[in-house]
C-alpha atoms as a PDB file:
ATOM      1  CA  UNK A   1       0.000   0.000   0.000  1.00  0.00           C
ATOM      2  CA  UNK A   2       1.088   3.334  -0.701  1.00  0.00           C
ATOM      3  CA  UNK A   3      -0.360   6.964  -0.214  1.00  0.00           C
ATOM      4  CA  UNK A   4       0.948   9.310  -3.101  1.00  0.00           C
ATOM      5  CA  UNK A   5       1.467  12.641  -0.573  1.00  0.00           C
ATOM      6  CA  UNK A   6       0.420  16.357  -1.961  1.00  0.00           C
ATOM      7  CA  UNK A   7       3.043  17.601  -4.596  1.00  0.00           C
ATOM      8  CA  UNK A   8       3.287  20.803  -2.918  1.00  0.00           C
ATOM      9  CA  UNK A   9       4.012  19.596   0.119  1.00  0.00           C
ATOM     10  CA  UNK A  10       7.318  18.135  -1.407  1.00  0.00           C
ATOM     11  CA  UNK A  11      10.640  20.215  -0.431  1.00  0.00           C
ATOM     12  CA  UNK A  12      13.633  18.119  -1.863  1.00  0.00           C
ATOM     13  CA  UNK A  13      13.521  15.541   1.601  1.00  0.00           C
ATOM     14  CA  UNK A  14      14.836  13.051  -0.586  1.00  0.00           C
ATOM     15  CA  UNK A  15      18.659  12.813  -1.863  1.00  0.00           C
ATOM     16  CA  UNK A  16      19.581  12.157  -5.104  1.00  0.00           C
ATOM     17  CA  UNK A  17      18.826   8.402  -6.060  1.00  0.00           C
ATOM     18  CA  UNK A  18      17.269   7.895  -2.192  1.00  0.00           C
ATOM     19  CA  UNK A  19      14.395   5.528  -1.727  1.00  0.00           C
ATOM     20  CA  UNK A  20      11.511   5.785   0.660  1.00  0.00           C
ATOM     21  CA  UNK A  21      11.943   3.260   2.798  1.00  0.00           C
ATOM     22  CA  UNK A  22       9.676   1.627   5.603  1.00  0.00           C
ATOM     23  CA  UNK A  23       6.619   3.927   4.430  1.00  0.00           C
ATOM     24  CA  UNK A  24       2.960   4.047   2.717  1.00  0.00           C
ATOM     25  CA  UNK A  25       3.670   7.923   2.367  1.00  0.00           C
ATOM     26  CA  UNK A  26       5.629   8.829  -0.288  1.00  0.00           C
ATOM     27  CA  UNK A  27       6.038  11.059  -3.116  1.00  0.00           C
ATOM     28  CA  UNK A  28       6.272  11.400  -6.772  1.00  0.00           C
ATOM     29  CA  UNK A  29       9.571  12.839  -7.946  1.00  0.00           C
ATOM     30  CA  UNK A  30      10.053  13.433 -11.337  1.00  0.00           C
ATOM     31  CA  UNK A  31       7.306  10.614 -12.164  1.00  0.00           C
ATOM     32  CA  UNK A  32       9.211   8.514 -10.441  1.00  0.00           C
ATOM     33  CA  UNK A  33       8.131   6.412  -7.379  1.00  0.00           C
ATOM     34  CA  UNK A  34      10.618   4.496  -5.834  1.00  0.00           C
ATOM     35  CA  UNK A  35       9.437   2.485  -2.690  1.00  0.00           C
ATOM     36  CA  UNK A  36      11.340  -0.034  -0.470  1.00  0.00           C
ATOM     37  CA  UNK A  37       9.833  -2.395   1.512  1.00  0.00           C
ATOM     38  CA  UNK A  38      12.385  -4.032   4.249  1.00  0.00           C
ATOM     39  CA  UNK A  39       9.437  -5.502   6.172  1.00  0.00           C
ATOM     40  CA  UNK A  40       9.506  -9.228   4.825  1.00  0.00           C
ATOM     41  CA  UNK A  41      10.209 -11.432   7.035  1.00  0.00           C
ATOM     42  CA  UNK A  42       6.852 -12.677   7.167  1.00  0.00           C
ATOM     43  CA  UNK A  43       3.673 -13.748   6.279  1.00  0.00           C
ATOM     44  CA  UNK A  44       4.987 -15.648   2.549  1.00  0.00           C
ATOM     45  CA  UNK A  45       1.746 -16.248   0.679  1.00  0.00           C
ATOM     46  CA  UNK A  46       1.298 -16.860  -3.054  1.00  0.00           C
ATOM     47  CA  UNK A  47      -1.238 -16.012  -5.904  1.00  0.00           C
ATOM     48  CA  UNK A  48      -1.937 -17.402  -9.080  1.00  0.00           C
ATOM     49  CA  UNK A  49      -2.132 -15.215 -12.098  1.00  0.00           C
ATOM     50  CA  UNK A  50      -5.739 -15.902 -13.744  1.00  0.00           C
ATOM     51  CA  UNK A  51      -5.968 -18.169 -16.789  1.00  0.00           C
ATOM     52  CA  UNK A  52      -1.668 -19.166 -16.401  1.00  0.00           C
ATOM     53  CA  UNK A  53       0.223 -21.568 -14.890  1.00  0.00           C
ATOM     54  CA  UNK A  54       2.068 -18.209 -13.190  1.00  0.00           C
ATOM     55  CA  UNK A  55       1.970 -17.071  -9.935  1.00  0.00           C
ATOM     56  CA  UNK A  56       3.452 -14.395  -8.182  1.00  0.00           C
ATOM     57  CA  UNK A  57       4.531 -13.514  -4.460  1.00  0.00           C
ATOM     58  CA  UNK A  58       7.465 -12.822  -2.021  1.00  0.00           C
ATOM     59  CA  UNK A  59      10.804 -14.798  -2.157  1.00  0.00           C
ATOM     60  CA  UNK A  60      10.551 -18.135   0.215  1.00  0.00           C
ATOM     61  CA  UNK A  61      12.775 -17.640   2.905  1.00  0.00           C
ATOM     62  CA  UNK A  62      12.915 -20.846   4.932  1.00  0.00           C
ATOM     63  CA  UNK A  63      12.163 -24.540   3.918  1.00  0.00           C
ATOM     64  CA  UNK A  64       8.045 -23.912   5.220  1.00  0.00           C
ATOM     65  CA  UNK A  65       7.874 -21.563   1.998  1.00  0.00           C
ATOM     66  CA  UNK A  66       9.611 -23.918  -0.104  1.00  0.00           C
ATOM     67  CA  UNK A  67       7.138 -26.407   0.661  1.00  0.00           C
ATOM     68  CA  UNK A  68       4.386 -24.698  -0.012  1.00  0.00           C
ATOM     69  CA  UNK A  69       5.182 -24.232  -3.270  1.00  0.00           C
ATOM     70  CA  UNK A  70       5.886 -27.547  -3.851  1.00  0.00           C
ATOM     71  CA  UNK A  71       2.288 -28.095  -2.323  1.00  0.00           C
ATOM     72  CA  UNK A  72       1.210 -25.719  -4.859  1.00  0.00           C
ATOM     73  CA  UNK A  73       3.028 -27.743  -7.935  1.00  0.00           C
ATOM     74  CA  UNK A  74       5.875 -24.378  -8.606  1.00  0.00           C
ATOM     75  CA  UNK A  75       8.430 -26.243  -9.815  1.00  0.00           C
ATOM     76  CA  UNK A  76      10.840 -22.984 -10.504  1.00  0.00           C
ATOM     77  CA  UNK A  77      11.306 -19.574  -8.991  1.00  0.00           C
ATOM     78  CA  UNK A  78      12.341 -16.363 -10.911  1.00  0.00           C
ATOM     79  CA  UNK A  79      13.657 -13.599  -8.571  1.00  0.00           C
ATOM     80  CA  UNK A  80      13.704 -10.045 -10.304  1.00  0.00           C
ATOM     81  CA  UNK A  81      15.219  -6.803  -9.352  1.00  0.00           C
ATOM     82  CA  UNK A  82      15.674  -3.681 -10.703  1.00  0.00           C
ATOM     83  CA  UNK A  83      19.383  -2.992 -11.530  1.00  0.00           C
ATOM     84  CA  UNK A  84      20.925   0.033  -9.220  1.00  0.00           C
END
């Protein structure tokens, strides 16, 4: 979840290349939005992508999220990133 803050209210708090980490409030610069989520440990669940063999969640941490998606029949993960 995130909550796009007021334009205006933006005064150059963020550094050149900076993300917004550990927050739902963030801001638009330059049509960019670049959000970081470091919360997750957590709560690994998956969902399938409708009418494909795809689905899509949070990289399994532990052996309990590898077995689930075995449970599930995901043979193969693909991690992606954005380059820095």
């Amino acid at each position: 979840m995130l909550h796009v803050q007021d334009p205006f209210l933006y005064k150059g708090q963020l550094a050149k290349n900076a993300a917004q980490v550990n927050t739902d409030k963030i801001f638009i610069v330059n049509g960019m939005v670049e959000k970081v989520d470091a919360n997750f440990n957590r709560g690994f669940n998956v969902t399938k992508v409708d009418k494909t063999g795809i689905f899509m969640g949070p990289c399994p941490l532990d052996d309990q999220d590898v077995s689930e998606l075995v449970a599930l029949g995901i043979g193969g993960v693909v991690n992606l990133q954005t380059a820095d």
